[in-house]
Structure formats: C-alpha cells, structure tokens
Protein backbone atom coordinates (compact mmCIF):
# COMPACT_ATOMS: atom_id res chain seq x y z
CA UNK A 1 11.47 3.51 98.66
CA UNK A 2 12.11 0.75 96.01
CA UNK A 3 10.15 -1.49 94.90
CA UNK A 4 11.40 -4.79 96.13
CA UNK A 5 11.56 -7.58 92.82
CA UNK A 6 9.23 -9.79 95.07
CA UNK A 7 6.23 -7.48 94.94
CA UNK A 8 4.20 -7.85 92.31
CA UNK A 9 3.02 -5.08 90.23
CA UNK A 10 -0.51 -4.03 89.67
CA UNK A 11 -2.02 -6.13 86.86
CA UNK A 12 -3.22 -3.83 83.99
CA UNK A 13 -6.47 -4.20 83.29
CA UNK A 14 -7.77 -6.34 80.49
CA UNK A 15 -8.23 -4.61 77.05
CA UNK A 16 -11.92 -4.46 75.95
CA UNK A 17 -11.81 -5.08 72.56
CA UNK A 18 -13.39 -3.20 69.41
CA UNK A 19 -16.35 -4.16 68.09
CA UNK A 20 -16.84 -2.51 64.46
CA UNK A 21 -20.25 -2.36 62.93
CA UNK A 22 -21.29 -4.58 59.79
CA UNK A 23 -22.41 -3.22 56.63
CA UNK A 24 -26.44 -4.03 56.62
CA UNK A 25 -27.06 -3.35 52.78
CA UNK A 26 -25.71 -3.32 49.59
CA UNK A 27 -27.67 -1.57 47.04
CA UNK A 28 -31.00 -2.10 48.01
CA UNK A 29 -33.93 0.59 46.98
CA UNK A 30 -35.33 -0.37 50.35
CA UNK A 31 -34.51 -2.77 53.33
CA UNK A 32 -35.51 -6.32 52.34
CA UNK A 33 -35.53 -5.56 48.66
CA UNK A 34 -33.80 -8.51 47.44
CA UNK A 35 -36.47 -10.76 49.03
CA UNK A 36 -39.29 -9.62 46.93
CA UNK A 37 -37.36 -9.80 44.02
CA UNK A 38 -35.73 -13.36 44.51
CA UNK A 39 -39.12 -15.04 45.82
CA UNK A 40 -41.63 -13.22 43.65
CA UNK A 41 -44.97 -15.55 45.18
CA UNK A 42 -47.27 -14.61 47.78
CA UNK A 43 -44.73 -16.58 50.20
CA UNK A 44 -41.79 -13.82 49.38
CA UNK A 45 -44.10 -10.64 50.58
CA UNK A 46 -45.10 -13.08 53.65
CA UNK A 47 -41.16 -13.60 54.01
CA UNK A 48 -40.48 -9.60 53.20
CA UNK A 49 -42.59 -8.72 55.94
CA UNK A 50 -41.64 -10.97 59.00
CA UNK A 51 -38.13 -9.99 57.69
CA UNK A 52 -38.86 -6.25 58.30
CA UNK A 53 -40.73 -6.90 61.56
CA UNK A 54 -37.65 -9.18 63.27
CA UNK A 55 -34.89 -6.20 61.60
CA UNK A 56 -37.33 -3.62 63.58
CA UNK A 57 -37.46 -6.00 66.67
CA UNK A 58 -34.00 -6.35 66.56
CA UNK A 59 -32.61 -2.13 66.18
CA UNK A 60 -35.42 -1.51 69.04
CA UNK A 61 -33.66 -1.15 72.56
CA UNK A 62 -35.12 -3.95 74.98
CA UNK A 63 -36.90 -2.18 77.27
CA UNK A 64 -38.74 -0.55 74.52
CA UNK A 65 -39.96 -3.91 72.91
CA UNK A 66 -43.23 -4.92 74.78
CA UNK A 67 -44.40 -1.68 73.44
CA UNK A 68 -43.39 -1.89 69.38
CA UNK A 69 -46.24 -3.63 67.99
CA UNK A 70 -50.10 -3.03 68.66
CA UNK A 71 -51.77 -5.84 69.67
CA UNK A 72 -53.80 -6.34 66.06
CA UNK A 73 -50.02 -6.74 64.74
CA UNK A 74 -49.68 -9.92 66.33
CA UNK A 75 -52.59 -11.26 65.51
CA UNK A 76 -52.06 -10.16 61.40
CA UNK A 77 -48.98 -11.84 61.76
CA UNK A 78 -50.24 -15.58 62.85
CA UNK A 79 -53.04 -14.70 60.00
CA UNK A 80 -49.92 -13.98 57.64
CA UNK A 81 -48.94 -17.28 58.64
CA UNK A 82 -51.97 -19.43 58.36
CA UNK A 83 -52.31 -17.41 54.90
CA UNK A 84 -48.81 -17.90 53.25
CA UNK A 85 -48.48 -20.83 51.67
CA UNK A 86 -45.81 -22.32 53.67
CA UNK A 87 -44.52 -25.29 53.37
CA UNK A 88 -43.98 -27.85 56.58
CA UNK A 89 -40.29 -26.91 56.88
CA UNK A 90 -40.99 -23.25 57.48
CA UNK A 91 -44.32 -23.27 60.27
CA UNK A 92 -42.18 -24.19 63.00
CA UNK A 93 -39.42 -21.43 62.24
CA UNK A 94 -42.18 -18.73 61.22
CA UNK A 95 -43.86 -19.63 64.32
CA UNK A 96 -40.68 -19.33 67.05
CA UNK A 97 -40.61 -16.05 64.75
CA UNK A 98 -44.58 -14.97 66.08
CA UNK A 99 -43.58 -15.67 69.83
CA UNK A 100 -40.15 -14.43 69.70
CA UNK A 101 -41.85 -10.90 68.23
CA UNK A 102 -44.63 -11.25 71.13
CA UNK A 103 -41.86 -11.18 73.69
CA UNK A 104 -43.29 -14.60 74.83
CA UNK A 105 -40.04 -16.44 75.26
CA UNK A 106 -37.67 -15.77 78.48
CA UNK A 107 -34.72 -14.85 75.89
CA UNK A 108 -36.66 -14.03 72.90
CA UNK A 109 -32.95 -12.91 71.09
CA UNK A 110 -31.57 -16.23 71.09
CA UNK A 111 -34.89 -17.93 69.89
CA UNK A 112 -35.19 -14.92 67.18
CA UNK A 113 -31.53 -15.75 66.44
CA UNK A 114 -32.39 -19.78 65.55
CA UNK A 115 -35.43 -19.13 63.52
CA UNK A 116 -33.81 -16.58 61.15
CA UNK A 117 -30.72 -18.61 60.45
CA UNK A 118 -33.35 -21.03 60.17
CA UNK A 119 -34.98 -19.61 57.55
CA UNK A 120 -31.27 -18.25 55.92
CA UNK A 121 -30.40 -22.46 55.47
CA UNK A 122 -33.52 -23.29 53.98
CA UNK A 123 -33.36 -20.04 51.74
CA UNK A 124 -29.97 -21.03 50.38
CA UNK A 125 -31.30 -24.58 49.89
CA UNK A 126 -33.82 -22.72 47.50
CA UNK A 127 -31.24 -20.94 45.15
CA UNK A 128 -31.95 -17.93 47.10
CA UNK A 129 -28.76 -16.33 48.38
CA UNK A 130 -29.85 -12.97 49.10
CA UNK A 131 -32.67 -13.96 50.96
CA UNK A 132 -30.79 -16.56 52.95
CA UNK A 133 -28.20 -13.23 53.50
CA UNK A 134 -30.67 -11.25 54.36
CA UNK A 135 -32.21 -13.17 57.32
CA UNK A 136 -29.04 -14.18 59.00
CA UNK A 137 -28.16 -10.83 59.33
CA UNK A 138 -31.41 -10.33 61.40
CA UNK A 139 -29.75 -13.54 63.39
CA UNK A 140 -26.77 -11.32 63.64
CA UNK A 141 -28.61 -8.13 64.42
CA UNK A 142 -31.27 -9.76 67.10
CA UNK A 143 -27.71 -11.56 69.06
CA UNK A 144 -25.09 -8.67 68.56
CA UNK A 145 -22.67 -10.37 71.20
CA UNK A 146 -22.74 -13.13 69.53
CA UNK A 147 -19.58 -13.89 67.05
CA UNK A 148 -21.07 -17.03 65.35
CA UNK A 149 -24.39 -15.13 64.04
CA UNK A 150 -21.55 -12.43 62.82
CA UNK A 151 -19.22 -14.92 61.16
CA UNK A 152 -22.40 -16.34 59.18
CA UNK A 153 -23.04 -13.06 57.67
CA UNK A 154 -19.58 -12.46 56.60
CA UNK A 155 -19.64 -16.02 54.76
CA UNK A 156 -22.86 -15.29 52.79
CA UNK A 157 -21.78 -11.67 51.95
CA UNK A 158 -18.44 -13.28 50.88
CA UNK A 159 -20.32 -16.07 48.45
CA UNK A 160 -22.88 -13.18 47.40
CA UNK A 161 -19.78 -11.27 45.93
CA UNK A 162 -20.64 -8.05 48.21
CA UNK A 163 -16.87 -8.19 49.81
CA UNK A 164 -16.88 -4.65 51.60
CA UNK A 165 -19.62 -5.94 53.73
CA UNK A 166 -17.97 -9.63 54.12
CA UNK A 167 -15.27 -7.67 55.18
CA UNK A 168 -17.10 -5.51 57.79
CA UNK A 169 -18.56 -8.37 59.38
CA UNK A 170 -15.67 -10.87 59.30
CA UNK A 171 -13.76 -7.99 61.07
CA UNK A 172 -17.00 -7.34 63.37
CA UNK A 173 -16.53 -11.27 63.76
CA UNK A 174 -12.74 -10.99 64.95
CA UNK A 175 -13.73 -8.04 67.71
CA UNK A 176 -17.08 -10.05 69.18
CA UNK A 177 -14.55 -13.75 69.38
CA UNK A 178 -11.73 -11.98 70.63
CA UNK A 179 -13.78 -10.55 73.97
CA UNK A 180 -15.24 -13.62 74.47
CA UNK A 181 -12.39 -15.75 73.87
CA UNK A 182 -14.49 -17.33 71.17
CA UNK A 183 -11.27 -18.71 69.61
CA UNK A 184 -13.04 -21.14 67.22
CA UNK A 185 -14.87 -18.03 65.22
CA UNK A 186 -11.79 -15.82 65.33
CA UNK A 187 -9.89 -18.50 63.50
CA UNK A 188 -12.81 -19.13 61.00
CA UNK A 189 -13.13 -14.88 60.56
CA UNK A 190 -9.33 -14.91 59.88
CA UNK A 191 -9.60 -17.65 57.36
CA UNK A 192 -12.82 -15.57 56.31
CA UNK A 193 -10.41 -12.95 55.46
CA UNK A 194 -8.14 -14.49 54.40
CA UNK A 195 -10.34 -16.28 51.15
CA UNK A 196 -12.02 -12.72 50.71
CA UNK A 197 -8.13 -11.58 50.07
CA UNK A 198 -7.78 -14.47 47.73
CA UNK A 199 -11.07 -13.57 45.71
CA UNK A 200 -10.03 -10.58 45.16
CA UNK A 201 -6.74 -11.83 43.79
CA UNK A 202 -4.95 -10.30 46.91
CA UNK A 203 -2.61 -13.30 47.90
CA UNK A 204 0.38 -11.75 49.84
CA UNK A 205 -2.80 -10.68 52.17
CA UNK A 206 -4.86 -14.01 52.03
CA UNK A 207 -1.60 -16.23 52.98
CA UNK A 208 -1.19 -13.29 56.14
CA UNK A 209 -4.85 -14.15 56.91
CA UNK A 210 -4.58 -18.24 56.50
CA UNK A 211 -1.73 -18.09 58.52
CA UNK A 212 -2.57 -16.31 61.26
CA UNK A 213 -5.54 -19.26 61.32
CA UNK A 214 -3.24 -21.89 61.69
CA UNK A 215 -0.92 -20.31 64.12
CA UNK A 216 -4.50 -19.97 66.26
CA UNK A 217 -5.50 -23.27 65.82
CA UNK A 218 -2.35 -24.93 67.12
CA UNK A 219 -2.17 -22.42 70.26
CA UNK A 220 -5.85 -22.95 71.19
CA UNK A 221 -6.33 -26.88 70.33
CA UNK A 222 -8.82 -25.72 66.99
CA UNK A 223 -8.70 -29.25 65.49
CA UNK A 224 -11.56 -28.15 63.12
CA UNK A 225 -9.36 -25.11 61.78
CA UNK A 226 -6.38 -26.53 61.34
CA UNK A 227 -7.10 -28.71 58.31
CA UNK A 228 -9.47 -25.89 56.79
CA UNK A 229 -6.11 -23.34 57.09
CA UNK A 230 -4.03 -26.38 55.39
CA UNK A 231 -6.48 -26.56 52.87
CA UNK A 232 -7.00 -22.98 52.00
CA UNK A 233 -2.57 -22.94 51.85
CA UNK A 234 -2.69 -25.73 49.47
CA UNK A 235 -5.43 -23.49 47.11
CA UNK A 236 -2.93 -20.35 47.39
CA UNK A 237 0.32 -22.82 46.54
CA UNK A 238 -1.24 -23.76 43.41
CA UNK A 239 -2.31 -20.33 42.88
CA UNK A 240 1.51 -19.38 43.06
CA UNK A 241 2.53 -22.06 40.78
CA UNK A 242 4.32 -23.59 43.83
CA UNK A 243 3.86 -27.14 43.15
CA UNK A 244 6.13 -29.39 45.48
CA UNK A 245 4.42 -27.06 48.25
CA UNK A 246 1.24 -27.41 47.04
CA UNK A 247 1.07 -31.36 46.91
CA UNK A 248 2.65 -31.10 50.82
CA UNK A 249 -0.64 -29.03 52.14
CA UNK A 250 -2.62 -31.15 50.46
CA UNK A 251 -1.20 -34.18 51.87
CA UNK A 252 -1.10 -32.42 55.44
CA UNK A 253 -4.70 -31.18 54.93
CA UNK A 254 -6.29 -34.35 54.00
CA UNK A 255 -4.32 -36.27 57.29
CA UNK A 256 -5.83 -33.73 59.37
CA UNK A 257 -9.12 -33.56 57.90
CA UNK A 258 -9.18 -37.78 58.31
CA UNK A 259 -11.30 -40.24 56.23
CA UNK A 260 -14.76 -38.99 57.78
CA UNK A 261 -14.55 -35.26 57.23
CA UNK A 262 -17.16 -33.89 55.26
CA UNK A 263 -14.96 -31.25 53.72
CA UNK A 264 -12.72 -34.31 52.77
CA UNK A 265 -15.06 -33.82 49.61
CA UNK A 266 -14.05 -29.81 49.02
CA UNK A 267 -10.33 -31.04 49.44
CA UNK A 268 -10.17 -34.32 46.76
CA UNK A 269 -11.82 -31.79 44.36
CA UNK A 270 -9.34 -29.06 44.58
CA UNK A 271 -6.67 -31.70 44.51
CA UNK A 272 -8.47 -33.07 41.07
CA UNK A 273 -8.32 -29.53 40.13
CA UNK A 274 -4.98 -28.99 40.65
CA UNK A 275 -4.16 -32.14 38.73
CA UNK A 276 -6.16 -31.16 36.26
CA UNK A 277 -4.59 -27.99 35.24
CA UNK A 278 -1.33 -29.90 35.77
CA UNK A 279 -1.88 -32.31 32.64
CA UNK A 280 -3.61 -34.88 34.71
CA UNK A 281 -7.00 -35.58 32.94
CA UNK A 282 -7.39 -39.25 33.93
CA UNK A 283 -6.65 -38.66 37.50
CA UNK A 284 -8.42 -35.65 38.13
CA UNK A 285 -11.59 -37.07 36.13
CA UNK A 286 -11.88 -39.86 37.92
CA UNK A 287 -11.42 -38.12 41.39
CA UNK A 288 -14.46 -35.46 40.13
CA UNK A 289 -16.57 -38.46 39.47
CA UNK A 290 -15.95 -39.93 43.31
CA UNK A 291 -16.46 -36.51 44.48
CA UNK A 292 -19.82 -35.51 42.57
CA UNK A 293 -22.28 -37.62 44.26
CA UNK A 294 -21.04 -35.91 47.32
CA UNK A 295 -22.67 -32.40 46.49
CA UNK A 296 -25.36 -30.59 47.33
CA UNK A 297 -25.04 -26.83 47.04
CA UNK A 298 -25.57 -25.79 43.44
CA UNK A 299 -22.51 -23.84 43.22
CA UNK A 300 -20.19 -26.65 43.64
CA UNK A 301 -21.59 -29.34 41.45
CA UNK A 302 -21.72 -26.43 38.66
CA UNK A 303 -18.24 -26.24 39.20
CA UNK A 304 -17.61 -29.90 39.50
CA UNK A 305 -19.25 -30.78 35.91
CA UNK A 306 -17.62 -27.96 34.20
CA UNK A 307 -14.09 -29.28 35.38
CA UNK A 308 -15.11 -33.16 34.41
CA UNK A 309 -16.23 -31.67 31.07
CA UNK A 310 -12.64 -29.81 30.70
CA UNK A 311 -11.30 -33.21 31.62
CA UNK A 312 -13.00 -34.88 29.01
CA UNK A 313 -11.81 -32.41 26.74
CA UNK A 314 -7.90 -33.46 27.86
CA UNK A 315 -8.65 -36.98 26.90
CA UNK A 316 -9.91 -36.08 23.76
CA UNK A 317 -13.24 -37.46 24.84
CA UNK A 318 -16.36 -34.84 23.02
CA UNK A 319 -18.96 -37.48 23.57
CA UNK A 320 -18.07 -36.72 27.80
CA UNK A 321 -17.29 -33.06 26.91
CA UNK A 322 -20.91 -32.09 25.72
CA UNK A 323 -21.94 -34.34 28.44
CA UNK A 324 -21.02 -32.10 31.13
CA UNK A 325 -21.54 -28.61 28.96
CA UNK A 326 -25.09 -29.26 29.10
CA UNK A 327 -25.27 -30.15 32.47
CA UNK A 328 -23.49 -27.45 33.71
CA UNK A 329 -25.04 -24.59 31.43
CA UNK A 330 -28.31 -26.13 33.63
CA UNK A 331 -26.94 -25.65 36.71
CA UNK A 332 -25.90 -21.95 35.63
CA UNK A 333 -29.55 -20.83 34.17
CA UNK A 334 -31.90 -22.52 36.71
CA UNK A 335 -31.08 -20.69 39.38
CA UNK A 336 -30.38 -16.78 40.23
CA UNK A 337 -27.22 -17.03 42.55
CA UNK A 338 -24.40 -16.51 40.52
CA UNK A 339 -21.53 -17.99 42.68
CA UNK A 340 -18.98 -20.06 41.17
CA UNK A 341 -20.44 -19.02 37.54
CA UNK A 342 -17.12 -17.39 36.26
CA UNK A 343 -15.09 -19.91 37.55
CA UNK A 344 -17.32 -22.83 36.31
CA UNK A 345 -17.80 -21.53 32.78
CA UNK A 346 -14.34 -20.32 31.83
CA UNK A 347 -13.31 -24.07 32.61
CA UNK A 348 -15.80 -24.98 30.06
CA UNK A 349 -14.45 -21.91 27.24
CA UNK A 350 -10.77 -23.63 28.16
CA UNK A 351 -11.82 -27.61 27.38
CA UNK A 352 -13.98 -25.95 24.42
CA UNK A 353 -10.70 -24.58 23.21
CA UNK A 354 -8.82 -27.85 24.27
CA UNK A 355 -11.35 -29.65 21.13
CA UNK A 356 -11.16 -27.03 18.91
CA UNK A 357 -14.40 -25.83 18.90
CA UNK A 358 -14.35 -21.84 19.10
CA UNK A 359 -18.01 -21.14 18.89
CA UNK A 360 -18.62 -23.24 22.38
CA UNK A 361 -15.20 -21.19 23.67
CA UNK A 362 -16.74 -18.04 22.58
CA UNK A 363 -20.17 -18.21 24.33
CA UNK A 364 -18.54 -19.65 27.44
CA UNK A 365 -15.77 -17.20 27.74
CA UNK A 366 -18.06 -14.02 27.35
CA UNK A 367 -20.84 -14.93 29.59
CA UNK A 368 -17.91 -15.99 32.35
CA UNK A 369 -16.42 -12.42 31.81
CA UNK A 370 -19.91 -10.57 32.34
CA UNK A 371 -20.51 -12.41 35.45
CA UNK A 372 -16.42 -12.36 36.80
CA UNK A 373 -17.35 -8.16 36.48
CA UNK A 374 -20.35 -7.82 38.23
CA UNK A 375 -19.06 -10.07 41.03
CA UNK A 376 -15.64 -8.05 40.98
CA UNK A 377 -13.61 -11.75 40.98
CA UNK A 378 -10.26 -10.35 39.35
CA UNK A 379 -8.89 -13.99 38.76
CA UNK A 380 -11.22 -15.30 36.85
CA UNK A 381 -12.17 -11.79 34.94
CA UNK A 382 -8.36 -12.52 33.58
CA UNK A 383 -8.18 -16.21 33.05
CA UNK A 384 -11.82 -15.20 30.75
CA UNK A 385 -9.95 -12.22 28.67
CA UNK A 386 -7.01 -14.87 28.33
CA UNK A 387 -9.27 -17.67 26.79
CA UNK A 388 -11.03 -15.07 24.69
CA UNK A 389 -7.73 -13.91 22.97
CA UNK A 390 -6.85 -17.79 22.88
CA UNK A 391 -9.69 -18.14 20.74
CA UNK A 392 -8.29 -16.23 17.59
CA UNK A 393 -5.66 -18.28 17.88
CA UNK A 394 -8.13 -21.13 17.35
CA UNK A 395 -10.57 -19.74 14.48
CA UNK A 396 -7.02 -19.55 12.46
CA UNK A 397 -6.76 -23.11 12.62
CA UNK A 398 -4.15 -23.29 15.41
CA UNK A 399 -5.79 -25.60 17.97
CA UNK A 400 -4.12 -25.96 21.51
CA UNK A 401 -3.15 -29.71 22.55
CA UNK A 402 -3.06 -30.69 25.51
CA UNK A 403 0.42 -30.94 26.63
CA UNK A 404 1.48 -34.54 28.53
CA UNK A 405 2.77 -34.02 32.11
CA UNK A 406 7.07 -33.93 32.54
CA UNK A 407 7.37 -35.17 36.21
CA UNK A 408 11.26 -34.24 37.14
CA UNK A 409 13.37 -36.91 38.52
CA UNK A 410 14.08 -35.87 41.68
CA UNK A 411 9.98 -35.88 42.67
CA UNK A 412 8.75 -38.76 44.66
CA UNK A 413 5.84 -39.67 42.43
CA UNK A 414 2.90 -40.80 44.83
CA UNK A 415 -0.33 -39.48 42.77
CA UNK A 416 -1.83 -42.65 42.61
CA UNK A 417 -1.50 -43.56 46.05
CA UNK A 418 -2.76 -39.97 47.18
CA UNK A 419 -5.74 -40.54 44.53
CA UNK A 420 -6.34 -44.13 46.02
CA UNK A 421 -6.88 -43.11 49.22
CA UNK A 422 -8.89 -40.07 48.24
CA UNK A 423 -11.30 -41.65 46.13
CA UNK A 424 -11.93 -45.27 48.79
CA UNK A 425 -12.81 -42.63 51.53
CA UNK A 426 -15.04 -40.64 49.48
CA UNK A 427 -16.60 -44.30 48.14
CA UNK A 428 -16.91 -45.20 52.06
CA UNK A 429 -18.63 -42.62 52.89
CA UNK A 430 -21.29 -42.84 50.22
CA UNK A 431 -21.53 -46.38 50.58
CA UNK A 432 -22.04 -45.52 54.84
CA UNK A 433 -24.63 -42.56 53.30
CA UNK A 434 -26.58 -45.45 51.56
CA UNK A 435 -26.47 -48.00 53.93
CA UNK A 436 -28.58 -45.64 56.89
C-alpha cells in the first residue's frame, strides 16, 4: 500500500557527532617539562607536581579515583602547599586543587576544571605561556565534554606557535560545541581556525574559516562573534591588499563591537596598522598612543611600541624612533614567550630602514627571522628576508623615503572621522577606568 503524503515519515535519528582527540604535548622530554623549565624556583617543582597529580586524576576512569592516591599523598600535598612559597593569588586555587584530588567535592571535575584555568590566567599574567598551556589542558582533560575548556587550549597552543596541536583541539572544540549545541564555542573554534590558517599564511583557508563564523553568528544570534569575524575579515582584506574592502570591515566591525567593547582596543590598533603601512604616520601614531594605555598582555604592547616607533620613523621623528626601540627590545628580552616577537621587531628593522640607519635594520631583521622560524610564522619569516635584502640597498647609500599617501578621487575620504571616533571611545573608557 502507499504511503499516503499525510503520514509522516520516521524521523532519522540525530547524528552524534565526532569528537577527535587533542594533541597533549609538543616536544616535551617528559609530561610537564616546560613547567620546570619556565618557573625554575621552588614554586615551579611545587607547580610541576600538582600539575602531574591533576593530569593523573584526570586520565584515571571515575570509579577508579577514590583509590589513586594513598592517604600520606594527600597529606604531602597540603604540606607542598604550606611549603611552596605561594603567593595569596594562588592558595585558594592550589587549595580547590587539594580537595578536588581528595574527591571531597560533589563534582570534583568541574571544581578541578576552575582551579587549573585558574592557575593557566595567572601563569600567562607571569610571562609564562607554556605553563599557563599546560594547566588548561588539565582543565580540558579533567571536563572532556566540555567545549569551552577545549577551545582554551586551542587558543594558547595557537599563541605558543605549536599549530598541529591548536589545530587538534580547535577541531576537538568544533565536535564537543556541535553535540551540545554550544554554538558560541563552535563559532569561536571556527574563527580559531580560521587565524591558525592566517598564521600560517594560508588565507584562501582562513577567509573559509572566518566566514563560516559569521554565517553562525547571524543564524544563532552570536552578537559576541559577529564583530570578532568582521574584525578578523578586515585583517585578511589588508592582507590581500584589498583596501576599499578593508576600510568597510573595519567600519562594520567597530559598529558592531560598539564604544564599550574591550576588543574595541585590538580593532583601533589594527586599523592604525593598516594606516600605517598605508602612508599614514600621523594618524596611525596618534591612534597607537590612545590605544597603548589600554594593554596588558606583553605581546601586544611589544607590538604596539614597535609600530609607534616605525611611525616615528615615517615622520622623520629619531628622537620618538629610539624612544620606542628601546622600549620594545625590553618588552622582547624580559620575558620567555616569544609571541608577537617577529612581527614586533621586523616593524622596528622597516622604520630603522625608513631613517637610514642599517646597523639598527640589521640586528632587528635577523633576530625577527630566527624567531619567525622557530615559530613557523611564514608571513613574517618573508617580510624579515625582504627587509634584510632592503638593507644593501641602504649601506649603498640608497635610503628608502617614505612615500606620501595618493587617495583616488572617487574614495569618500572619512579617516579622520573614523580616527575621531576611535580614539574619544578609547579616551572614555580610560577616563571611566580611572574614575572607579
């Protein structure tokens, strides 16, 4: 007998969705490795070793917990505690850490899961990147359903320069938010991707990824995403040399992002940027300058001085220029993470080259192409060998100028309108930080 158009048809049953593993190290003699050698004190073995006992913890099936440490273990630990010279923003962490081990709390993953990325924040507060990576993946590993914990190790892994294993858990990310319609952290994984591509100097692939963001943001209401996928277009339309389309995203981005946004600070200085490599010194210094005060994480305001010093350098101004080369050669030496580095210091070799001064272009260039290697950034490996051959150019007397910006006739003009209203919400904000 047919089957009459009215009935309805068995519904098929719901896909369950892939779940792929993350990578959990990247050339480490042994687990926690990185630890000991980033936080070389009697605090980093403490650190090392409630590390190793929450990634045991975590691999252990449940119902084999109560029984994985001896009672004396427990007790070591809160003597490891009282021991280590903590300071007062790592007790209460450490100690949800000593319960969460005993099995005390009712869901001891989810209080594990707190105190490492605990721990991770303050460790990347410290200029310690590996450490911080290394305890969120315990996060990730101690809540494995859960696709925020995953996301966070895909972003450190991704700053730490290790992209098969950003990749792995950005993916692992993707899997975890798509069966539990976590749409917010399958947007973020895809724009994870999708600045992992760009890294790598893969941007057919990265647009793919940003777009697939945005297209999920505006089915499922993500009003957080949606300016971060505008923003991350605008970075791969100046990439492309696409500049009418570039100054559109940015305008979009910054609309959606609104006056309080605290990545409103990440977008005015890519904006600066782009101005800046577009002729526009005066602009784009005086946008780094609103921006600066802004920062916190070492890897931005390295980046942020070395752009204000090639700035300088436009305007002809050495006094600025030196400035800003010592500052930022600070921010590159005092500390052992080496985002940002390459990008930060061949932006120094280029305004060194700007003033005619090889020797500063030299040093700059060469140190930025060392560090572009090891961190396998492709972009800024080439923009270093392109300054470097720039500078023979220079030691035969031919200095580069900077050249003055053509704007064609049929473009509407409105940079210092956009710059306006960039720089009074960034001086808002500050003046708001101030006030409380």
């Amino acid at each position: 007998m047919d089957e009459s158009p009215l009935e309805k048809r068995p519904r098929r049953p719901s896909r369950r969705w892939v779940v792929p593993p993350g990578l959990q190290s990247h050339a480490e003699p042994f687990s926690g490795y990185h630890v000991l050698d980033e936080v070389r004190t009697g605090l980093g073995v403490a650190l090392w070793q409630f590390l190793r006992d929450a990634d045991l913890w975590a691999v252990t099936p449940p119902e084999l917990r109560s029984r994985l440490f001896a009672p004396r273990a427990s007790r070591r630990r809160h003597e490891r505690l009282a021991a280590a010279e903590a300071w007062d923003e790592l007790r209460r962490p450490l100690e949800a850490l000593c319960r969460a081990l005993d099995g005390r709390p009712r869901q001891s993953g989810a209080h594990m899961m707190r105190a490492c990325q605990t721990l991770s924040r303050w460790a990347e507060e410290q200029g310690w990147p590996r450490t911080a990576l290394a305890f969120a993946q315990s996060a990730a590993l101690a809540t494995p359903e859960r696709a925020a914990a995953a996301y966070h190790v895909g972003l450190l892994s991704r700053r730490n320069a290790e992209y098969r294993r950003a990749e792995t858990w950005f993916r692992r990310t993707l899997g975890l938010a798509r069966r539990g319609e976590d749409w917010r952290y399958y947007g973020l994984a895809c724009l994870g991707l999708g600045n992992l591509h760009r890294q790598r100097g893969d941007y057919p692939n990265a647009r793919l990824w940003i777009i697939r963001a945005l297209r999920t943001s505006r089915r499922k209401g993500l009003w957080d995403v949606r300016p971060m996928a505008m923003h991350d277009l605008f970075c791969i339309a100046v990439t492309a040399g696409n500049r009418k389309e570039a100054e559109e995203w940015a305008r979009r981005a910054s609309h959606a992002y609104g006056s309080q946004h605290p990545r409103l600070q990440v977008l005015a200085h890519d904006v600066a940027r782009f101005w800046l490599n577009d002729g526009r010194f005066h602009a784009a210094l005086q946008m780094f300058r609103a921006v600066l005060p802004h920062l916190d994480r070492v890897a931005e305001r390295r980046l942020v001085t070395a752009n204000m010093g090639r700035a300088a350098a436009g305007l002809g101004d050495r006094l600025t220029f030196a400035d800003m080369w010592g500052r930022t050669w600070s921010l590159v030496d005092d500390y052992e993470d080496t985002e940002g580095v390459p990008n930060a210091l061949v932006t120094l070799a280029e305004g060194a080259a700007m003033l005619g001064d090889p020797d500063r272009g030299q040093l700059a260039a060469s140190h930025a192409l060392k560090v572009a290697i090891q961190r396998n950034e492709s972009e800024h490996r080439l923009a270093a060998e392109r300054v470097l051959e720039s500078m023979r150019t220079v030691r035969m007397g031919v200095v580069t100028k900077p050249q003055p910006r053509v704007v064609d006739d049929d473009v509407d003009d409105t940079e210092p309108d956009f710059a306006r209203y960039l720089v009074q919400a960034l001086s808002a904000d500050l003046t708001a930080e101030l006030a409380d």
